[in-house]
N, C-alpha and C. Protein backbone atom coordinates (compact mmCIF):
# COMPACT_ATOMS: atom_id res chain seq x y z
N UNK A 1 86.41 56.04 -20.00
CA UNK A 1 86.76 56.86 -21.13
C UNK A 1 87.98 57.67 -20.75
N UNK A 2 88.66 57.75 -21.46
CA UNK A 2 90.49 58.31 -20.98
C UNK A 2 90.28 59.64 -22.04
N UNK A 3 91.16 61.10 -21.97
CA UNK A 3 91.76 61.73 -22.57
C UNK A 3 92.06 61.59 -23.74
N UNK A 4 92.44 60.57 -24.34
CA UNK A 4 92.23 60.50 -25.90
C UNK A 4 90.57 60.39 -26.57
N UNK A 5 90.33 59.81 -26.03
CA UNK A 5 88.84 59.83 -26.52
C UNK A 5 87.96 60.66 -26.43
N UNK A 6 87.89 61.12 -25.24
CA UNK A 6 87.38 62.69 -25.19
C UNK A 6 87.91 63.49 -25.93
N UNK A 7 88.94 63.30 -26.38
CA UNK A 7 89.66 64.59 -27.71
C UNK A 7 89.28 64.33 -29.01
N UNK A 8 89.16 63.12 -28.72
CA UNK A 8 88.81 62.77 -30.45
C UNK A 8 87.67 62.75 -30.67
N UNK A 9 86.39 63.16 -29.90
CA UNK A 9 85.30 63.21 -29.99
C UNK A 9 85.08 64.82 -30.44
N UNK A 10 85.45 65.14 -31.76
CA UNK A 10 85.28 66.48 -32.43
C UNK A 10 84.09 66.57 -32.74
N UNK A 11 83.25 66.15 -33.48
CA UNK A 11 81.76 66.65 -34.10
C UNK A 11 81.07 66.57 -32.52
N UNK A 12 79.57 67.20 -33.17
CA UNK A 12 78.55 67.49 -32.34
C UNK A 12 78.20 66.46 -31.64
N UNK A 13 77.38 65.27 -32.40
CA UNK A 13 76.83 63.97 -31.52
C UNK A 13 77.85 63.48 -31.02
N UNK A 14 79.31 63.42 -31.52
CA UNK A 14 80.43 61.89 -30.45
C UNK A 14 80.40 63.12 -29.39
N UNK A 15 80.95 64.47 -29.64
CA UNK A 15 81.26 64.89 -28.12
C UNK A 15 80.18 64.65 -27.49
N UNK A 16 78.77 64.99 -27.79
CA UNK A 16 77.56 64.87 -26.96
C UNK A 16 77.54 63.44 -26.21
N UNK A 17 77.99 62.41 -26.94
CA UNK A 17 77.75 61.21 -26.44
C UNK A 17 78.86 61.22 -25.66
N UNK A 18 79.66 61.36 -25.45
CA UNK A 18 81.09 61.42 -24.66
C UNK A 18 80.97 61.88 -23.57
N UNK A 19 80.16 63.38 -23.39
CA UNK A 19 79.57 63.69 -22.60
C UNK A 19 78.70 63.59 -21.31
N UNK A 20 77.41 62.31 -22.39
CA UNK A 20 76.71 61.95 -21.91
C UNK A 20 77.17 60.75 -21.04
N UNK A 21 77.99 60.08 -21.44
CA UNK A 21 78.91 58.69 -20.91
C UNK A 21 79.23 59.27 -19.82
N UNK A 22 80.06 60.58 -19.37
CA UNK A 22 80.65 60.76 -18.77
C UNK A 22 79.64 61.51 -17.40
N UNK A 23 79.00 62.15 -18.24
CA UNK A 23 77.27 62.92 -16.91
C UNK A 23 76.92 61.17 -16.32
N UNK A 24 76.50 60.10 -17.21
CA UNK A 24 75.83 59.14 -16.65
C UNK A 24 76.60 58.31 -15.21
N UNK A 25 77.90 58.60 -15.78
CA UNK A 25 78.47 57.55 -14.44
C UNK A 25 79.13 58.31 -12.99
N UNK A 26 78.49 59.56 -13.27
CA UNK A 26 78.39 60.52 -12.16
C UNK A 26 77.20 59.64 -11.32
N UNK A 27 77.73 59.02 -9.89
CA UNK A 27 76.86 58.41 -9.06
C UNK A 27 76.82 58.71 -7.70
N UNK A 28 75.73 57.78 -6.88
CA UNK A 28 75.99 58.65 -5.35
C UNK A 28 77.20 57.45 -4.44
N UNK A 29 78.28 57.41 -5.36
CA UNK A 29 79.34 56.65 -4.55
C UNK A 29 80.07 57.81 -3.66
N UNK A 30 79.53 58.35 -2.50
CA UNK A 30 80.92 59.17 -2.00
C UNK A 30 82.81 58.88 -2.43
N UNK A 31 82.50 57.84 -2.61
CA UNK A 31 84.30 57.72 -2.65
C UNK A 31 84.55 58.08 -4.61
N UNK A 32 83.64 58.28 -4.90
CA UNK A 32 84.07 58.55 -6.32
C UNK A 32 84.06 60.23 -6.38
N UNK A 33 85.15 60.67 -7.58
CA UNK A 33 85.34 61.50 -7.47
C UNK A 33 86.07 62.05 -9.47
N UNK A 34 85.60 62.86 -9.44
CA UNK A 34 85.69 63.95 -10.69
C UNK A 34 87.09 64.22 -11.13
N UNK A 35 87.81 63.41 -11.87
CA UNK A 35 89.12 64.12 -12.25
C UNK A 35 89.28 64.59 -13.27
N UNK A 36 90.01 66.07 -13.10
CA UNK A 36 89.78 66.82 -14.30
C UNK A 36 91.71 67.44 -13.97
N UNK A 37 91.99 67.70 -15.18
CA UNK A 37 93.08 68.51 -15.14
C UNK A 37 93.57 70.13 -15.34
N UNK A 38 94.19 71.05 -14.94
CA UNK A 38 94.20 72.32 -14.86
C UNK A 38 95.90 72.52 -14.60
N UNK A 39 96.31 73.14 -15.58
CA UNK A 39 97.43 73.55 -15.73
C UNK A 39 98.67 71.86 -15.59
N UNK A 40 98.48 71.08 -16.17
CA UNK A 40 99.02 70.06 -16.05
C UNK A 40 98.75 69.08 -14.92
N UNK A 41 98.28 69.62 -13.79
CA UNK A 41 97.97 69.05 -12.72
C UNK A 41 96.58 68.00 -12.39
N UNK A 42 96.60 67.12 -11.88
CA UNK A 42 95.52 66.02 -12.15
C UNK A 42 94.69 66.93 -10.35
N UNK A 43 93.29 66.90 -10.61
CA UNK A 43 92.72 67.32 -9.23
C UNK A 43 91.37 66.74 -9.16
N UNK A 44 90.61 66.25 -8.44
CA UNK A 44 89.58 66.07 -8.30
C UNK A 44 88.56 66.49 -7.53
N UNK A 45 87.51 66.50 -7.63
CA UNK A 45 86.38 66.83 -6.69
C UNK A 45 85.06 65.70 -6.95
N UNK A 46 84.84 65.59 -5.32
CA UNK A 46 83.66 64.46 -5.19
C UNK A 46 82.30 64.39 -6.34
N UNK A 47 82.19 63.62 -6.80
CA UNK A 47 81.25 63.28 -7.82
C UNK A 47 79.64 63.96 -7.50
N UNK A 48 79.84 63.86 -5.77
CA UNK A 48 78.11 64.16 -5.27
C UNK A 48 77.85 65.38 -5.50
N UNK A 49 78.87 66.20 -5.64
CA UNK A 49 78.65 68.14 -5.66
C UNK A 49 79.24 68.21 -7.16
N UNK A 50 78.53 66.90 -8.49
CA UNK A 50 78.65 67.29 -9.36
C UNK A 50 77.85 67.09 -10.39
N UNK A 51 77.17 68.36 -10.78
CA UNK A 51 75.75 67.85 -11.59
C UNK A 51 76.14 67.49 -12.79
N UNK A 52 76.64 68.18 -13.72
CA UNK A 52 77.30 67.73 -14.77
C UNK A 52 78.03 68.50 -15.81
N UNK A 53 78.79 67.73 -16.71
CA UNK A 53 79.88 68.44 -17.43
C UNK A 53 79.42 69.03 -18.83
N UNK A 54 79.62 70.60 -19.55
CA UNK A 54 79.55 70.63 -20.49
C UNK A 54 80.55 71.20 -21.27
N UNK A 55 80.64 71.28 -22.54
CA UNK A 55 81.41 72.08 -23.26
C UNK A 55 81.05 73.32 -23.25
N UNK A 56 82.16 74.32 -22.88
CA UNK A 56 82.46 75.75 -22.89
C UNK A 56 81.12 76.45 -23.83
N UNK A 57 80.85 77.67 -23.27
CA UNK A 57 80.15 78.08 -24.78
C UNK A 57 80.44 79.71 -24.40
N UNK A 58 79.53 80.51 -24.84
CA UNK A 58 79.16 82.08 -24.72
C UNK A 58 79.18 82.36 -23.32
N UNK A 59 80.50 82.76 -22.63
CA UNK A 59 80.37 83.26 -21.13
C UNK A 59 80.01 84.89 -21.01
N UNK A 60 79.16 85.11 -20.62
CA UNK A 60 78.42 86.83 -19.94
C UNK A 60 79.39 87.23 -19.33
N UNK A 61 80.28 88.29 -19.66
CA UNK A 61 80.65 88.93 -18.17
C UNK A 61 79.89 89.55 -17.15
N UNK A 62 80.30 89.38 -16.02
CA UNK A 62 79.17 90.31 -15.40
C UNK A 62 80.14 91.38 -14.40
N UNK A 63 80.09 93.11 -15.19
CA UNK A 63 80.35 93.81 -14.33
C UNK A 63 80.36 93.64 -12.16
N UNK A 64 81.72 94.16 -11.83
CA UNK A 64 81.69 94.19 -10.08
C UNK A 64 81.89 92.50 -9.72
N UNK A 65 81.74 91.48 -10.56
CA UNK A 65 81.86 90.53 -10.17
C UNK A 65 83.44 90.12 -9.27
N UNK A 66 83.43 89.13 -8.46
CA UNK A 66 85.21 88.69 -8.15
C UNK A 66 85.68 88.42 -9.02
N UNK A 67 87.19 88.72 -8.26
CA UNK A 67 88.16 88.53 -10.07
C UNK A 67 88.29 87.07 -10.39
N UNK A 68 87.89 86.31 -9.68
CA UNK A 68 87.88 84.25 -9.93
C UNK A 68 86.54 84.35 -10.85
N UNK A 69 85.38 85.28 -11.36
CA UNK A 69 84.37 85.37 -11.94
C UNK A 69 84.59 85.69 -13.24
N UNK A 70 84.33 84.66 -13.94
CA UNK A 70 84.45 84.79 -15.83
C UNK A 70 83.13 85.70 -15.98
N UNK A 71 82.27 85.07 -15.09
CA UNK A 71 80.72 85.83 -15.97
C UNK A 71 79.73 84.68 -15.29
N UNK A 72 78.84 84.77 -16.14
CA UNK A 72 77.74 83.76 -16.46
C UNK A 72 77.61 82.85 -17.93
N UNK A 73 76.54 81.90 -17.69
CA UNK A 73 75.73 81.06 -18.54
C UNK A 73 75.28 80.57 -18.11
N UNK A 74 73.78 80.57 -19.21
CA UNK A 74 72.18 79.99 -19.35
C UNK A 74 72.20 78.22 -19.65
N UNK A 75 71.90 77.62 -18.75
CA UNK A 75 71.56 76.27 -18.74
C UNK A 75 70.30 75.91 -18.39
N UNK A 76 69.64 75.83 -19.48
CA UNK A 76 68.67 75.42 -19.95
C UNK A 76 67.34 76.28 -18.88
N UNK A 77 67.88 77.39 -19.10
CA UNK A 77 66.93 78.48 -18.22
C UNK A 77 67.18 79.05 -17.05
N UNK A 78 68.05 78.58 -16.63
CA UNK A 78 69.08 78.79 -15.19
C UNK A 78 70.03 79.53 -15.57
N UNK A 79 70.69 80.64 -14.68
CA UNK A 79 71.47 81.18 -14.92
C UNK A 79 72.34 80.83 -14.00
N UNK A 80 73.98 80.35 -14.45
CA UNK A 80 74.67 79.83 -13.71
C UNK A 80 76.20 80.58 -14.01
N UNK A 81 76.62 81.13 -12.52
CA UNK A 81 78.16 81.59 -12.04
C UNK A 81 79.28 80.95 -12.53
N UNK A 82 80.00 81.05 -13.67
CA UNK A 82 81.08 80.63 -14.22
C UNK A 82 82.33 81.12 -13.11
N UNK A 83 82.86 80.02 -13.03
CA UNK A 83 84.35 80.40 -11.95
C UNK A 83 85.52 80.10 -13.14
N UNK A 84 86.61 80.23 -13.03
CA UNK A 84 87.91 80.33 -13.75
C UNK A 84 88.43 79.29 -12.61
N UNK A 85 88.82 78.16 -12.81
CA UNK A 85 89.83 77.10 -11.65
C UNK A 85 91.39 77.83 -11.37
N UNK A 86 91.70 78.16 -12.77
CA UNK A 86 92.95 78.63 -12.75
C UNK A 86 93.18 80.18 -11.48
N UNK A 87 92.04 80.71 -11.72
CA UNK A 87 92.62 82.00 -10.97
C UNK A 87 92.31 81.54 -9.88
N UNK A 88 91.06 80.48 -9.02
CA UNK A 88 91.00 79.89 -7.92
C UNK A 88 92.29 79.42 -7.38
N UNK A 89 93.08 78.64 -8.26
CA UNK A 89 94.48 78.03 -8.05
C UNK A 89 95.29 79.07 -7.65
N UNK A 90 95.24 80.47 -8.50
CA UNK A 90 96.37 81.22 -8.33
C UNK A 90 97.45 81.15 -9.71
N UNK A 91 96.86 80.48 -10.53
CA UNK A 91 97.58 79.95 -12.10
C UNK A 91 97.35 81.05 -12.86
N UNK A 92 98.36 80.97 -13.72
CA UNK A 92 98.06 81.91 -14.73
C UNK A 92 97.50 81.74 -15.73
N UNK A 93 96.48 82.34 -16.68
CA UNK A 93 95.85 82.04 -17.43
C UNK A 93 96.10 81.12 -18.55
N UNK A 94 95.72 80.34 -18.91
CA UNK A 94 95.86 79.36 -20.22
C UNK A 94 95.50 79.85 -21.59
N UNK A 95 96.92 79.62 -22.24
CA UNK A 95 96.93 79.91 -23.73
C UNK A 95 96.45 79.25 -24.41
N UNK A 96 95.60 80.38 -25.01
CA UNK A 96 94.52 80.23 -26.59
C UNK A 96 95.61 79.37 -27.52
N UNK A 97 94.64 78.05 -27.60
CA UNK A 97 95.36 76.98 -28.21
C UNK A 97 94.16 76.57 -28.85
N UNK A 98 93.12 77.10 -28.64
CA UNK A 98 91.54 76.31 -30.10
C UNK A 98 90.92 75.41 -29.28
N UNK A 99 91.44 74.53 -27.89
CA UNK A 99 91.50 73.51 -27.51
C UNK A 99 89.88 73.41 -26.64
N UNK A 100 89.46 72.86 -26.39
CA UNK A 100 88.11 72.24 -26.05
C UNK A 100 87.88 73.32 -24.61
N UNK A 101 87.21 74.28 -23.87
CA UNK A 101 87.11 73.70 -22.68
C UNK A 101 86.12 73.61 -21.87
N UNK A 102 86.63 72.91 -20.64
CA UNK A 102 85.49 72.21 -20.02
C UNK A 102 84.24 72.83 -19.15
N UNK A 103 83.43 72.65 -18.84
CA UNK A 103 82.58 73.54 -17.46
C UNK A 103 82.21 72.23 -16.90
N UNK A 104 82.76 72.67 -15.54
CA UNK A 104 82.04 71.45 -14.80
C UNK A 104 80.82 72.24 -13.72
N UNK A 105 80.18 71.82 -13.56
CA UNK A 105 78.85 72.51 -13.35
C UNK A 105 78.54 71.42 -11.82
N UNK A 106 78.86 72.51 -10.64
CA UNK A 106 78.89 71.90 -9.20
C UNK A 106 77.73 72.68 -8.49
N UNK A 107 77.46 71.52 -7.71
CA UNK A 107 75.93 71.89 -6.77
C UNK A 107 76.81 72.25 -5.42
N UNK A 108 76.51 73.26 -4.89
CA UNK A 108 77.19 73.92 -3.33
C UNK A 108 76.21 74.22 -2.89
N UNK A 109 75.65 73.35 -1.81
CA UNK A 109 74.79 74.06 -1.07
C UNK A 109 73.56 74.66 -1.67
N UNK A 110 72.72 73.86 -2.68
CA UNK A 110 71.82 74.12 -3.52
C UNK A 110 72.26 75.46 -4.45
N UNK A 111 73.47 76.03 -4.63
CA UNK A 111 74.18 76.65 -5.55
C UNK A 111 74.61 75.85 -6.64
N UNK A 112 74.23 76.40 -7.95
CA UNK A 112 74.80 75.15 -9.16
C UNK A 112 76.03 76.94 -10.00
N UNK A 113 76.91 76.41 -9.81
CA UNK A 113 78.44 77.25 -10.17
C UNK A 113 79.32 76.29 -10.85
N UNK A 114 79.21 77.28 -12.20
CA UNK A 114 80.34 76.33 -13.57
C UNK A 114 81.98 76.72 -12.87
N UNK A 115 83.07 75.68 -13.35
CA UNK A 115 83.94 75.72 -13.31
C UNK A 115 84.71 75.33 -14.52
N UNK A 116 85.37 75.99 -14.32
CA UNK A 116 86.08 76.01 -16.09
C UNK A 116 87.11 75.07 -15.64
N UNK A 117 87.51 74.39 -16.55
CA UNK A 117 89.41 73.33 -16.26
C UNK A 117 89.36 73.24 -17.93
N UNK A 118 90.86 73.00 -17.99
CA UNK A 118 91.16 72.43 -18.70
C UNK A 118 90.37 71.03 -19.44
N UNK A 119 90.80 70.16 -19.00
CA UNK A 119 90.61 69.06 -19.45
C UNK A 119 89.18 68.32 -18.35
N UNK A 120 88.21 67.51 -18.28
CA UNK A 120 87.71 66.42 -17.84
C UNK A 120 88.30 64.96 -17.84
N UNK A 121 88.88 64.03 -17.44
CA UNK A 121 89.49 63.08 -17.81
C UNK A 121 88.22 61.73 -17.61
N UNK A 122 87.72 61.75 -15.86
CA UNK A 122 86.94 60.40 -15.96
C UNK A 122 86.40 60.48 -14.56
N UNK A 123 85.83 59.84 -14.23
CA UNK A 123 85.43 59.29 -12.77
C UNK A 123 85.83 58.33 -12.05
N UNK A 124 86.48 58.26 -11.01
CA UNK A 124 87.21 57.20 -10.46
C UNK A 124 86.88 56.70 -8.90
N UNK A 125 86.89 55.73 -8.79
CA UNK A 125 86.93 55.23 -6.96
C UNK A 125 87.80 55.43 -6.62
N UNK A 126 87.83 56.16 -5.41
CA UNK A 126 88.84 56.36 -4.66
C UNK A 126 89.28 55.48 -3.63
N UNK A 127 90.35 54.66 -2.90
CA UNK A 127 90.66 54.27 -1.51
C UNK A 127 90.67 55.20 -0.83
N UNK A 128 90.15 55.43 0.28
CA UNK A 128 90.23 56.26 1.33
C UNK A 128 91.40 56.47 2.58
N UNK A 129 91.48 55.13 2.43
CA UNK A 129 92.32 54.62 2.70
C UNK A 129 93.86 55.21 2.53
N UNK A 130 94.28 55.74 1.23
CA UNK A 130 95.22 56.05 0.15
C UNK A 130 95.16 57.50 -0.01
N UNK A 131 94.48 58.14 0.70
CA UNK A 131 94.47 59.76 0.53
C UNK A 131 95.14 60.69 2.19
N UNK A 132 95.72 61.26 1.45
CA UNK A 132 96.94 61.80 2.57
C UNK A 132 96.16 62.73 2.68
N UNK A 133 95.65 63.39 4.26
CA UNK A 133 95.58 64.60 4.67
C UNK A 133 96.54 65.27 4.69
N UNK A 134 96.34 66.91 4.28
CA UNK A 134 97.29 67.81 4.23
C UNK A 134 96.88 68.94 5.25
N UNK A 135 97.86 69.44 5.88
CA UNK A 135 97.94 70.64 6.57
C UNK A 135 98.62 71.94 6.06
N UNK A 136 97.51 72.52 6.07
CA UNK A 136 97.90 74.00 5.37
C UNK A 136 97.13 75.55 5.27
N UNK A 137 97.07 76.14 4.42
CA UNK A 137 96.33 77.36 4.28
C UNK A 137 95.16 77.27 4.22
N UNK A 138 94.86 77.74 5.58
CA UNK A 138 93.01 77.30 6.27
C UNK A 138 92.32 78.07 5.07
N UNK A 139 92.63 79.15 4.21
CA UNK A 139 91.87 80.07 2.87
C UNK A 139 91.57 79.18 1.76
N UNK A 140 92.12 77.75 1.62
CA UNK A 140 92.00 77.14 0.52
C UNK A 140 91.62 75.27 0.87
N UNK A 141 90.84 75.32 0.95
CA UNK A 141 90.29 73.93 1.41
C UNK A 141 91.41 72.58 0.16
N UNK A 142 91.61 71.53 0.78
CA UNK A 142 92.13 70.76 -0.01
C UNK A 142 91.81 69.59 1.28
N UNK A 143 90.72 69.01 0.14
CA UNK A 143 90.56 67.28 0.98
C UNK A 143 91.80 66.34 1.46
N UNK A 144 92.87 66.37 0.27
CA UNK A 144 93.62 65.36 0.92
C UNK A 144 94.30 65.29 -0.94
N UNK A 145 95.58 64.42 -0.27
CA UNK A 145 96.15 64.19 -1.88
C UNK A 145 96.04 62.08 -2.16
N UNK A 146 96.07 61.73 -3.30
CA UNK A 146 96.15 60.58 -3.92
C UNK A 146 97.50 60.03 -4.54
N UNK A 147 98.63 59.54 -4.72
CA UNK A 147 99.27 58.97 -5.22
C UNK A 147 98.61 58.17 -6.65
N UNK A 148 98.79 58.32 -7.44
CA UNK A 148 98.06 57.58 -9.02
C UNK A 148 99.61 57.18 -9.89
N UNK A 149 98.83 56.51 -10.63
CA UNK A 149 100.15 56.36 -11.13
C UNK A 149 100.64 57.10 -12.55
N UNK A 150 99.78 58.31 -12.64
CA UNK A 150 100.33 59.54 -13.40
C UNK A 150 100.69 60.56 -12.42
N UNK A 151 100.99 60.45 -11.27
CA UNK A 151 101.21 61.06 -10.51
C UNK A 151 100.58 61.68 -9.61
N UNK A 152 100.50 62.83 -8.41
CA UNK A 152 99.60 63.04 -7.27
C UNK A 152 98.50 63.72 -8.17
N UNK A 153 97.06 63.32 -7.45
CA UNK A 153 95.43 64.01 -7.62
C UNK A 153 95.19 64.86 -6.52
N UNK A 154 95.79 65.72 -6.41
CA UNK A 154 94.68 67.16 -5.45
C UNK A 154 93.49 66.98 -5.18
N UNK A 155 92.78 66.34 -4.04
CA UNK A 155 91.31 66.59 -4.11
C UNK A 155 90.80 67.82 -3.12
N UNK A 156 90.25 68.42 -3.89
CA UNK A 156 89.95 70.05 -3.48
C UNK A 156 87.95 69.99 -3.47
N UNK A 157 87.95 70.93 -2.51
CA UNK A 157 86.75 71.12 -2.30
C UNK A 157 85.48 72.11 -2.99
N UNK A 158 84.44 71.67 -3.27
CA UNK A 158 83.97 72.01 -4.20
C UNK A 158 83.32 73.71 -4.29
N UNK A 159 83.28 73.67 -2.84
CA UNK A 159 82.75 74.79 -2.20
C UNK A 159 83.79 76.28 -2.07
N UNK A 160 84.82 75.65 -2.29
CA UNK A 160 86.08 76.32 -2.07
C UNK A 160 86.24 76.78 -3.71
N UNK A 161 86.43 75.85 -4.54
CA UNK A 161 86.54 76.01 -6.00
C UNK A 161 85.67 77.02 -6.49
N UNK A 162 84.45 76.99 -6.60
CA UNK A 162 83.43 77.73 -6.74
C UNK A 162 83.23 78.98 -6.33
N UNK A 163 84.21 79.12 -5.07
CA UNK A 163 83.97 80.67 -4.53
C UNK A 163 83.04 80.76 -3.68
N UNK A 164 82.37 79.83 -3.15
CA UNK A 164 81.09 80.52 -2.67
C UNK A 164 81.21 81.68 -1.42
N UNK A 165 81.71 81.05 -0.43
CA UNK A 165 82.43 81.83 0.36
C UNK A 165 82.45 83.12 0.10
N UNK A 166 83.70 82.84 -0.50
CA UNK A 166 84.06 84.37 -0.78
C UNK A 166 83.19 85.29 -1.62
N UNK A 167 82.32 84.89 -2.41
CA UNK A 167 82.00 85.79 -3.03
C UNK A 167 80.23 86.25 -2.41
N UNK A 168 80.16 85.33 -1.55
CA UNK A 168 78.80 85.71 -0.89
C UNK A 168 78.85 87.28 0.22
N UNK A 169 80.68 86.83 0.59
CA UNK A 169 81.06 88.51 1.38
C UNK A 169 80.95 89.66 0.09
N UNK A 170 80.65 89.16 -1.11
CA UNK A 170 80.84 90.29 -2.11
C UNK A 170 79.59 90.63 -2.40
N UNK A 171 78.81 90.11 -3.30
CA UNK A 171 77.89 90.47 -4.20
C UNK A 171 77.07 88.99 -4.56
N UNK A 172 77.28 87.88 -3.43
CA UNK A 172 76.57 86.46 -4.10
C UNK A 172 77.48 86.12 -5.31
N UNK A 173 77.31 84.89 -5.64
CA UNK A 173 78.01 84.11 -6.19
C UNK A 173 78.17 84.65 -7.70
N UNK A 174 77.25 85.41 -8.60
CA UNK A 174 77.01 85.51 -9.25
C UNK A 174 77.75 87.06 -10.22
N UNK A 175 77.94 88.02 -8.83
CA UNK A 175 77.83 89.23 -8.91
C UNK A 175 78.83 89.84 -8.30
């Protein structure tokens, strides 16, 4: 399922089913991996630290939280740590355009923490083979980059995205 189709899935049941297409082929392939887009940029994270995707809804703020902390939301009785990708990145916030957005909803370490992006695009196999290690700022984990042929995929770590880290020196993930 590509980016157009996920857009054009406006009413309730196609997005749901779009959705659901897209939760189902979340598998335990390590080499597969989550591509989603954020600020134009294509990035992924491993499929295994990913429970599943929903559409945006009512985010809680939660007072004292880190500033990468939108808030919270209730999934299906669980209360789960909304992260912002963009302020993880260091991006500046994205303009109110009406436009869909995403939560991707990652397991860390028996931690389940939403992440907001832009866009969801698909699930893909990766070559391993084909992924460049990078050397850099030990503060920001980044698996390695991909060559695609829309251009480079960032694969970033899920644990890193999420905050956990950091925000466990604060107040737990949540707070």
């Amino acid at each position: 399922m590509n980016s157009e189709q996920l857009a054009q899935a406006s009413a309730g049941s196609v997005r749901d089913d779009a959705l659901d297409d897209l939760n189902a082929r979340v598998s335990a392939n390590r080499n597969e991996w989550l591509r989603f887009v954020v600020d134009r940029q294509d990035y992924g994270i491993n499929v295994l630290q990913v429970q599943e995707i929903l559409c945006a809804g009512d985010i809680t703020p939660v007072s004292g939280a880190a500033p990468f902390v939108l808030g919270v939301i209730n999934v299906r009785g669980n209360i789960v740590t909304v992260v912002d990708a963009r302020r993880r990145l260091g991006l500046p916030p994205r303009e109110a355009d009406g436009g869909i957005d995403w939560i991707v909803i990652l397991d860390v370490n028996d931690e389940h923490v939403g992440l907001v992006v832009d866009e969801v695009l698909e699930v893909e196999v990766l070559d391993d083979s084909l992924v460049e290690n990078l050397q850099g700022d030990a503060s920001f984990q980044v698996e390695g980059v991909i060559e695609k042929e829309t251009g480079m995929m960032i694969l970033v770590d899920a644990s890193t995205m999420a905050g956990i880290n950091e925000a466990s020196g604060q107040h737990g993930a949540a707070a």
